[in-house]
N, C-alpha and C. Protein backbone atom coordinates (compact mmCIF):
# COMPACT_ATOMS: atom_id res chain seq x y z
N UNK A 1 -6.38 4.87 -12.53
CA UNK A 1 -5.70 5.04 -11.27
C UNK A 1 -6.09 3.90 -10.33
N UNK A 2 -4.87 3.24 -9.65
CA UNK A 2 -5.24 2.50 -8.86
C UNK A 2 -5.20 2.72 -7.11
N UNK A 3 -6.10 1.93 -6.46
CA UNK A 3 -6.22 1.90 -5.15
C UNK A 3 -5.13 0.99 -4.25
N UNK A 4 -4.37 1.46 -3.73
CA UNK A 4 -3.56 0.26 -2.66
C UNK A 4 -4.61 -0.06 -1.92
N UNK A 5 -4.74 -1.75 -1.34
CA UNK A 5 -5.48 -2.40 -0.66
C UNK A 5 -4.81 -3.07 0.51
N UNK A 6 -5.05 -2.83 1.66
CA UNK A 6 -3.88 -3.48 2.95
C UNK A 6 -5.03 -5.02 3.21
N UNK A 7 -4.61 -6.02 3.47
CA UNK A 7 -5.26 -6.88 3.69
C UNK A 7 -4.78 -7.52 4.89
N UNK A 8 -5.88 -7.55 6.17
CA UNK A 8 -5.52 -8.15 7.13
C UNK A 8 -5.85 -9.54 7.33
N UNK A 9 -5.01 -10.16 8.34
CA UNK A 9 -5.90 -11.96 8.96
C UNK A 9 -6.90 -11.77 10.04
N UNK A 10 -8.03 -12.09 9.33
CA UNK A 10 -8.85 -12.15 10.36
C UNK A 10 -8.87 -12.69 11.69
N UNK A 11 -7.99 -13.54 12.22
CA UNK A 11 -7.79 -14.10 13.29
C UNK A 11 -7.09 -13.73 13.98
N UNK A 12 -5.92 -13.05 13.89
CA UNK A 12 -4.58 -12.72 14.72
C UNK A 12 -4.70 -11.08 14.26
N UNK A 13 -5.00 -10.79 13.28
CA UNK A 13 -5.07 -9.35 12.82
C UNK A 13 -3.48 -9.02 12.03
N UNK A 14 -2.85 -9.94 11.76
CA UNK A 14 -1.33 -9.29 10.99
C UNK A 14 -1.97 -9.17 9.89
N UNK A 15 -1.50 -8.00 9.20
CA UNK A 15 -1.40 -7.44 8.02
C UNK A 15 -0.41 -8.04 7.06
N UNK A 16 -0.21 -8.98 6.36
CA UNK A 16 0.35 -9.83 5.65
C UNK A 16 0.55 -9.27 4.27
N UNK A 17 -0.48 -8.89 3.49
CA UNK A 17 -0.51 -8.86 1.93
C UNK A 17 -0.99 -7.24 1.64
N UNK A 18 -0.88 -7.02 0.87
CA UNK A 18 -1.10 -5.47 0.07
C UNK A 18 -0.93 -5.73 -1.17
N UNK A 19 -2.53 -5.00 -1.96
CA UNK A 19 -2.93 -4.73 -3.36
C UNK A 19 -3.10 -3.96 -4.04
N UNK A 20 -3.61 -4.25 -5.16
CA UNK A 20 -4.04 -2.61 -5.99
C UNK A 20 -5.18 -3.30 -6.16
N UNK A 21 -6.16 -2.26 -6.61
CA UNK A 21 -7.51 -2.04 -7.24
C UNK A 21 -7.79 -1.20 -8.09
N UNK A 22 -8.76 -1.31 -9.00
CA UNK A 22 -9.15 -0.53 -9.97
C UNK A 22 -10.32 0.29 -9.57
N UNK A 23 -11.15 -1.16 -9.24
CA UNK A 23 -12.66 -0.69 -8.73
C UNK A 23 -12.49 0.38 -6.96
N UNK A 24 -13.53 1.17 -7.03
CA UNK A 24 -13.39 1.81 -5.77
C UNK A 24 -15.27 1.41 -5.31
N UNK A 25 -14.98 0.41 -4.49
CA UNK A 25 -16.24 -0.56 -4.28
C UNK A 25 -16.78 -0.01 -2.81
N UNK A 26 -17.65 0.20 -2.25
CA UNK A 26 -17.50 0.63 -0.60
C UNK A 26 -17.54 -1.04 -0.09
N UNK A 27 -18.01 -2.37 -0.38
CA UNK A 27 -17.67 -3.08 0.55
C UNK A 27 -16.29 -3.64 0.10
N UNK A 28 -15.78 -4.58 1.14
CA UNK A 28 -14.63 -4.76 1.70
C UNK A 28 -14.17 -6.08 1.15
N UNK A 29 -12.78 -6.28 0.16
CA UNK A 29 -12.27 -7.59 -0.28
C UNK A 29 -12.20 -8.18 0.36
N UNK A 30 -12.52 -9.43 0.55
CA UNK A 30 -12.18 -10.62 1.36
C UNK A 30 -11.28 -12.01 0.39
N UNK A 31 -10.16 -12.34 0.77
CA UNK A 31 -9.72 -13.40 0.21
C UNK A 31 -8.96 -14.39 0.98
N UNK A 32 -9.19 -15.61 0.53
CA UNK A 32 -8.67 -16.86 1.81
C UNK A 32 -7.30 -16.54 1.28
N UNK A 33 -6.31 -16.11 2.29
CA UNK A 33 -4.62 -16.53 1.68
C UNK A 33 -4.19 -17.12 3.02
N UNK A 34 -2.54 -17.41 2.98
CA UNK A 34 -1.87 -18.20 3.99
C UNK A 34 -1.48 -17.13 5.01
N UNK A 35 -1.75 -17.01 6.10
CA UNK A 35 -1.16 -16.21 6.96
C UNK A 35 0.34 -17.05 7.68
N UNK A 36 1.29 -16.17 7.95
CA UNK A 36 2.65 -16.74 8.74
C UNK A 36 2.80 -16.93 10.24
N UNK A 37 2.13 -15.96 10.72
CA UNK A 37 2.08 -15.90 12.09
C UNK A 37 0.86 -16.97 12.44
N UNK A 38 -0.40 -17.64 11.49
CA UNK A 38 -1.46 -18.29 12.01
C UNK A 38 -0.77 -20.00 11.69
N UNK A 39 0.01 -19.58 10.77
CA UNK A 39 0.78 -20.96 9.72
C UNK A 39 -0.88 -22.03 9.29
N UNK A 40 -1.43 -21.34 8.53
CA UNK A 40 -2.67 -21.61 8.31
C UNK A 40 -3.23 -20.58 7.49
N UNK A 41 -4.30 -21.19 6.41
CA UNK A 41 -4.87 -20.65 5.43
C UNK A 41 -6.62 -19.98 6.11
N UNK A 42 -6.42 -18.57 6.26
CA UNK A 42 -7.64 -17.91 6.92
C UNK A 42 -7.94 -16.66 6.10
N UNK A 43 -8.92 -16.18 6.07
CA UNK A 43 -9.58 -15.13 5.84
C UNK A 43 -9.15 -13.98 5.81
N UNK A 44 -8.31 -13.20 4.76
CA UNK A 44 -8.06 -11.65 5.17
C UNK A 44 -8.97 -10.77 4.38
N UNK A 45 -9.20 -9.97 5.34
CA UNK A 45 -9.85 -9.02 4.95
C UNK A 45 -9.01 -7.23 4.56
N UNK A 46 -9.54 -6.71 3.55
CA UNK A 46 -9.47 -5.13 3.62
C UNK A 46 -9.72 -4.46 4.65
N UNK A 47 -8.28 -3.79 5.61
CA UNK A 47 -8.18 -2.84 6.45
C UNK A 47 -8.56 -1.19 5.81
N UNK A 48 -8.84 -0.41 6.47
CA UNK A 48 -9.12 0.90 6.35
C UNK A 48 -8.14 1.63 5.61
């Protein structure tokens, strides 16, 4: 069974990307992707 993962931009806070997971980890994915609203490659993190 998998986990949906919401991933926010750390900078502006838009919610851009959404995942799945397998693992149910308590800390929090972090991955560099392109945000649209920053038009720049930043940090999103796993929202709640």
């Amino acid at each position: 069974m998998t986990n949906k993962l919401i991933l926010a931009c750390s900078e502006c806070g838009s919610r851009n990307y959404s995942t799945h997971s397998k693992a149910n980890s308590e800390e929090r994915l972090e991955i560099k992707k392109f945000c649209r609203t920053c038009n720049s490659h930043t940090i999103h993190k796993q929202t709640k």
